[in-house]
PDB file of N, CA and C in Angstrom:
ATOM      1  N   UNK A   1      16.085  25.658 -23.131  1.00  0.00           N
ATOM      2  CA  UNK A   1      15.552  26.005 -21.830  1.00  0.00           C
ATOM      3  C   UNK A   1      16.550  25.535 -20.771  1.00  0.00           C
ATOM      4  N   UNK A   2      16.801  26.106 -19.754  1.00  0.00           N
ATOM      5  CA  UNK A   2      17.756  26.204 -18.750  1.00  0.00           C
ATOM      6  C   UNK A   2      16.666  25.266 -17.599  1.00  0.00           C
ATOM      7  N   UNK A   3      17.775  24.618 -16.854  1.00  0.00           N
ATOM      8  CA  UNK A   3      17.735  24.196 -15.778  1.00  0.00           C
ATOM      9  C   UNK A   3      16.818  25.016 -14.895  1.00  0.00           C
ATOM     10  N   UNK A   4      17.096  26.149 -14.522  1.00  0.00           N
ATOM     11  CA  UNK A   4      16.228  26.938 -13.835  1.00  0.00           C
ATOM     12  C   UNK A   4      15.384  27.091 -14.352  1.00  0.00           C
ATOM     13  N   UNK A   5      14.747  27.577 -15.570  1.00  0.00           N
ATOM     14  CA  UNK A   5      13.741  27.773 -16.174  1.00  0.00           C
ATOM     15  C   UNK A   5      12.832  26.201 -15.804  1.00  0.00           C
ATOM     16  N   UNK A   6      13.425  25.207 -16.141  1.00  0.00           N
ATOM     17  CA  UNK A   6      12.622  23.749 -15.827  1.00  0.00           C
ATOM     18  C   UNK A   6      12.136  24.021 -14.470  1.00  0.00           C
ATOM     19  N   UNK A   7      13.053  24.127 -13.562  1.00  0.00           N
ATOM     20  CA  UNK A   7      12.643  24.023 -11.976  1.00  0.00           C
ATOM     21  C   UNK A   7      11.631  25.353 -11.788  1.00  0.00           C
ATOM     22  N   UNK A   8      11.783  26.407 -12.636  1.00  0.00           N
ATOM     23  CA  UNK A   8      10.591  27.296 -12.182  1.00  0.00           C
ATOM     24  C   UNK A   8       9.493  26.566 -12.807  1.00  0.00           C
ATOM     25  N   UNK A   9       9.185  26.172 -13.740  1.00  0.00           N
ATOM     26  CA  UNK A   9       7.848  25.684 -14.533  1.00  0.00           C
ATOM     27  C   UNK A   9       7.703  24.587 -14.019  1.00  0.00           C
ATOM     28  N   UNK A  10       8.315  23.688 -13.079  1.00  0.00           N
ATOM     29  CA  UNK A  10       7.773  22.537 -12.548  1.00  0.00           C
ATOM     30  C   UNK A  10       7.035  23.217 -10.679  1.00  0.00           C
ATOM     31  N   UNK A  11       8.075  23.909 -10.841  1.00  0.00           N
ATOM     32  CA  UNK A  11       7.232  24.790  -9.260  1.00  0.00           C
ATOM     33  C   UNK A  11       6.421  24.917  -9.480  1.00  0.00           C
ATOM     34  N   UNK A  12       5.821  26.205 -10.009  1.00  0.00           N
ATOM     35  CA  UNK A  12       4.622  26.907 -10.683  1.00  0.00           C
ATOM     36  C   UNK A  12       3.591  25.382 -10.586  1.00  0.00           C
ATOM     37  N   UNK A  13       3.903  24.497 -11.686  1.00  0.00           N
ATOM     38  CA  UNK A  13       3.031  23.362 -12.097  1.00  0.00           C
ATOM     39  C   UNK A  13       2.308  22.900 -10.121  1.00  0.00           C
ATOM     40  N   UNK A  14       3.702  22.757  -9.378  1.00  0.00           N
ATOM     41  CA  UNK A  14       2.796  21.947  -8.333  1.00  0.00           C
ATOM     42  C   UNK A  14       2.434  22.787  -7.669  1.00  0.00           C
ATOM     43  N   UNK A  15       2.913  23.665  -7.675  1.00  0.00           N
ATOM     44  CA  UNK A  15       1.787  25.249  -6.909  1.00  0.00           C
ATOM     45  C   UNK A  15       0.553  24.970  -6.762  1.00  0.00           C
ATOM     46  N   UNK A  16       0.047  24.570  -8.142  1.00  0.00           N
ATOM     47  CA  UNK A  16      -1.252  24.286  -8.351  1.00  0.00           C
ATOM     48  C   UNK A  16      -1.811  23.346  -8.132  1.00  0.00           C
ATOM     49  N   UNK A  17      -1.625  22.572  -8.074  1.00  0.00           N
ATOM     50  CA  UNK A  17      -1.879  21.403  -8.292  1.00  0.00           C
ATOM     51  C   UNK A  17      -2.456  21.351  -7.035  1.00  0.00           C
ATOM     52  N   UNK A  18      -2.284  21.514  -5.357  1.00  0.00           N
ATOM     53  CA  UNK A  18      -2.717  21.597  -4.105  1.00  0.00           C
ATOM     54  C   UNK A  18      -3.576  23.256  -3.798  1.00  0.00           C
ATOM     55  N   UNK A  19      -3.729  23.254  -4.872  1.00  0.00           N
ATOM     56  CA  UNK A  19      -4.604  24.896  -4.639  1.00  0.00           C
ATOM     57  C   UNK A  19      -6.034  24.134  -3.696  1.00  0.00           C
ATOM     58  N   UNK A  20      -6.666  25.081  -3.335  1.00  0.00           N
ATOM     59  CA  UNK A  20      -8.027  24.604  -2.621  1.00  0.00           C
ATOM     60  C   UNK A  20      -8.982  24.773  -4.130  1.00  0.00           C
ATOM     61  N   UNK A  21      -9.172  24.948  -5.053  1.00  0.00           N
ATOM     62  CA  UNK A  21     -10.083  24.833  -6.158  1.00  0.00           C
ATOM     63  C   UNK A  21     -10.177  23.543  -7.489  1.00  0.00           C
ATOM     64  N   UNK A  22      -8.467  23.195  -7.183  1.00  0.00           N
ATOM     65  CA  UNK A  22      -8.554  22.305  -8.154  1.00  0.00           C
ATOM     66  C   UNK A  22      -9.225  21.022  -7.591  1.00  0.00           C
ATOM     67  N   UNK A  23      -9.655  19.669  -8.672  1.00  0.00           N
ATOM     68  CA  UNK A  23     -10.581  18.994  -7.850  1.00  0.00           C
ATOM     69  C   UNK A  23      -9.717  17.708  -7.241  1.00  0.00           C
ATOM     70  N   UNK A  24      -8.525  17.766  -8.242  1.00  0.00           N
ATOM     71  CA  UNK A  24      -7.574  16.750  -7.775  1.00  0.00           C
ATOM     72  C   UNK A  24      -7.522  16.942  -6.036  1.00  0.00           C
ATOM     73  N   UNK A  25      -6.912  17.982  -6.004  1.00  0.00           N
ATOM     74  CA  UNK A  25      -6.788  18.370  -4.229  1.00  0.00           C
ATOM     75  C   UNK A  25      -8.055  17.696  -3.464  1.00  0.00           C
ATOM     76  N   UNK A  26      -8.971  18.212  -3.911  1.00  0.00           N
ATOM     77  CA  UNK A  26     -10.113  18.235  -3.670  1.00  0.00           C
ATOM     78  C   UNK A  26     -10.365  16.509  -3.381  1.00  0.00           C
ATOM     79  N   UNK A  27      -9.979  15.609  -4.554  1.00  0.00           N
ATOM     80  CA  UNK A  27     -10.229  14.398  -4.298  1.00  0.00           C
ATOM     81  C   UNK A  27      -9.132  13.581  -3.479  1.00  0.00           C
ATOM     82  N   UNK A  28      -7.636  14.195  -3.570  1.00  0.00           N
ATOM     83  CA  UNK A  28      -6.991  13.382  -2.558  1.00  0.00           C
ATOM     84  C   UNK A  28      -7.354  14.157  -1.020  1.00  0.00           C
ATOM     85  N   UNK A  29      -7.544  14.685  -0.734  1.00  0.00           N
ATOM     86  CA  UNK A  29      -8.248  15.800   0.866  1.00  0.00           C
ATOM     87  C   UNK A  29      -9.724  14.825   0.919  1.00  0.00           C
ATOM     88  N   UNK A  30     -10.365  14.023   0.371  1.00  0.00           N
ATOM     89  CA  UNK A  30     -11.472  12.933   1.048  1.00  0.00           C
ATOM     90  C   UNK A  30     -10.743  12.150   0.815  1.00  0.00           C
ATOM     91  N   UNK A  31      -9.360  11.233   0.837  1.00  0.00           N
ATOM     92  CA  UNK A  31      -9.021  10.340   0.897  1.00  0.00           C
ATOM     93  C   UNK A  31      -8.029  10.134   2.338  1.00  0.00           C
ATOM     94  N   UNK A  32      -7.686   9.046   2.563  1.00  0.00           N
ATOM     95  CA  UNK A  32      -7.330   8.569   3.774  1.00  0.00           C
ATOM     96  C   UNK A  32      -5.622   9.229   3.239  1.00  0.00           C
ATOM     97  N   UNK A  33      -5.127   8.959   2.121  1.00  0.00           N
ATOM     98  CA  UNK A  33      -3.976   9.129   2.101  1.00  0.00           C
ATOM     99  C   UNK A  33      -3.630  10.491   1.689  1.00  0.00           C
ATOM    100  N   UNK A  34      -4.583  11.857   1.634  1.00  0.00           N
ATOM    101  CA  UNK A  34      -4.038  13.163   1.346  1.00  0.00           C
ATOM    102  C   UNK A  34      -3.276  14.017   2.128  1.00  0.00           C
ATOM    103  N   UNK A  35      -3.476  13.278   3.239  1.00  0.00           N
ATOM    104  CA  UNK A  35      -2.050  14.466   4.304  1.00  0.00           C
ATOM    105  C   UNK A  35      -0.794  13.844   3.469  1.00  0.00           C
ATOM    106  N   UNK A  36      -0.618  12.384   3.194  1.00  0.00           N
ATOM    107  CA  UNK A  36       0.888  11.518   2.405  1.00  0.00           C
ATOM    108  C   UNK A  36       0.837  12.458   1.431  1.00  0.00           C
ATOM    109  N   UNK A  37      -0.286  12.822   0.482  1.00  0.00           N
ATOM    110  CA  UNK A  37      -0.010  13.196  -0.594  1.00  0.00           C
ATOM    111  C   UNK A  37       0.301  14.571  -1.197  1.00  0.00           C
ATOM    112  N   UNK A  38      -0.509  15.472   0.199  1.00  0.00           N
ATOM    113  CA  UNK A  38       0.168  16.780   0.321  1.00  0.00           C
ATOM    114  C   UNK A  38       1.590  16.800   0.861  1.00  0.00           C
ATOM    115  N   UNK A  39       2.238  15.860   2.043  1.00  0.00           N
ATOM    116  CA  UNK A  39       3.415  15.677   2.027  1.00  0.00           C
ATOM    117  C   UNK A  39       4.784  15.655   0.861  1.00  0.00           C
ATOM    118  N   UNK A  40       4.163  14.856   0.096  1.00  0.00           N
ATOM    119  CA  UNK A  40       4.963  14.017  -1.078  1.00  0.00           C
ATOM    120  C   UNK A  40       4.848  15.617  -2.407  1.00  0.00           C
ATOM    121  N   UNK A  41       4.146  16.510  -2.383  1.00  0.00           N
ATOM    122  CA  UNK A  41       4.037  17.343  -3.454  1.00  0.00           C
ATOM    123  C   UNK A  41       4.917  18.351  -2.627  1.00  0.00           C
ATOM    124  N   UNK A  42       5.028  18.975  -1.116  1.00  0.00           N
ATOM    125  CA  UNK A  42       5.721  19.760  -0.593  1.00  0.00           C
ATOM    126  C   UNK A  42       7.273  19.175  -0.577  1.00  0.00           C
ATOM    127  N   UNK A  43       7.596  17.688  -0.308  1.00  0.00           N
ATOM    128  CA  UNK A  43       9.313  17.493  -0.896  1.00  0.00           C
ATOM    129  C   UNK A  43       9.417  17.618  -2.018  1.00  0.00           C
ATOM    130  N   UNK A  44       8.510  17.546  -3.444  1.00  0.00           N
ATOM    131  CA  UNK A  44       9.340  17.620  -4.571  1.00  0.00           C
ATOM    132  C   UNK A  44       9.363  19.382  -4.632  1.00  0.00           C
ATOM    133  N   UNK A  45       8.894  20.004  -4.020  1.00  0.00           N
ATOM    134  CA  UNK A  45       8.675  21.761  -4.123  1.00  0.00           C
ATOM    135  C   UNK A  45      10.173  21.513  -3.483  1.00  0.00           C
ATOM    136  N   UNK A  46      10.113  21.217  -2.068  1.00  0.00           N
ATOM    137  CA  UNK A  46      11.465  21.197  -1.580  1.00  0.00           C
ATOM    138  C   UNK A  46      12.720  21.402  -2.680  1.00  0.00           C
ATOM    139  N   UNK A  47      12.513  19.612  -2.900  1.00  0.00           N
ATOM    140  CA  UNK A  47      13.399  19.557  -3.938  1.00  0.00           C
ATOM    141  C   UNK A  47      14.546  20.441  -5.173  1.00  0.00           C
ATOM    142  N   UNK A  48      12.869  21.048  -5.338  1.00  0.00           N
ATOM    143  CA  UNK A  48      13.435  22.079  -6.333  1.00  0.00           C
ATOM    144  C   UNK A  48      14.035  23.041  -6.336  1.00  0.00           C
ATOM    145  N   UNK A  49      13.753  23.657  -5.075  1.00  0.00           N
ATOM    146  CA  UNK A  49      14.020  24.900  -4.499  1.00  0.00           C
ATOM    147  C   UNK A  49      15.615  25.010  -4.542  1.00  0.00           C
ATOM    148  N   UNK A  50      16.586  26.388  -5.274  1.00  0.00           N
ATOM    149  CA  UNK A  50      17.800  25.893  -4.805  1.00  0.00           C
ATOM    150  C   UNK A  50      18.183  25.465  -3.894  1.00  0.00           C
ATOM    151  N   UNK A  51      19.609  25.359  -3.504  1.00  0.00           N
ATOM    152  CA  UNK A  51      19.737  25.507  -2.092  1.00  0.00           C
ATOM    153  C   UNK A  51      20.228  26.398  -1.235  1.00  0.00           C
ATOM    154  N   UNK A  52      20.380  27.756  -1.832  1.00  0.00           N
ATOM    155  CA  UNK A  52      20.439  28.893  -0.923  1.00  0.00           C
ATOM    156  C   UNK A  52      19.126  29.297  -0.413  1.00  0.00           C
ATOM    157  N   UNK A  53      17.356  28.570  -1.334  1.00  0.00           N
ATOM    158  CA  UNK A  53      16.511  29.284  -0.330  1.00  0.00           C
ATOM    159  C   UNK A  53      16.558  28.085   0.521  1.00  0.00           C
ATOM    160  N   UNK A  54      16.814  27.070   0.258  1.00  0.00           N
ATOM    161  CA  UNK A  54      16.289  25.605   1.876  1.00  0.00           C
ATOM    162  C   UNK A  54      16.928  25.718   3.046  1.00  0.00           C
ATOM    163  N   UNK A  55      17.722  26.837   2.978  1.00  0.00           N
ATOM    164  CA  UNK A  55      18.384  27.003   4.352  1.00  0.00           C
ATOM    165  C   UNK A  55      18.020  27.962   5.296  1.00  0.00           C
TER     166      UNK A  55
END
């Protein structure tokens, strides 16, 4: 498996992960720290992203 292939299947993975259905979301969004924690899941998306789209 290729590098890219990793970084697409780890995208995909946190895609979800902040969906409005899952309950995780669901339980950090009543917590004091879910704006940090929606923060912290949008830099590792960052992250991943090459870098011809972050520009």
């Amino acid at each position: 498996m290729s590098r890219g292939d990793l970084d697409d299947l780890a995208d995909g993975a946190l895609e979800r992960v902040p969906a409005p259905d899952p309950e995780l979301a669901e339980l950090w969004d009543d917590s004091p720290s879910g704006p940090q924690w929606r923060a912290s899941v949008d830099a590792l998306r960052t992250a991943l992203r090459p870098a011809s789209e972050s520009v």
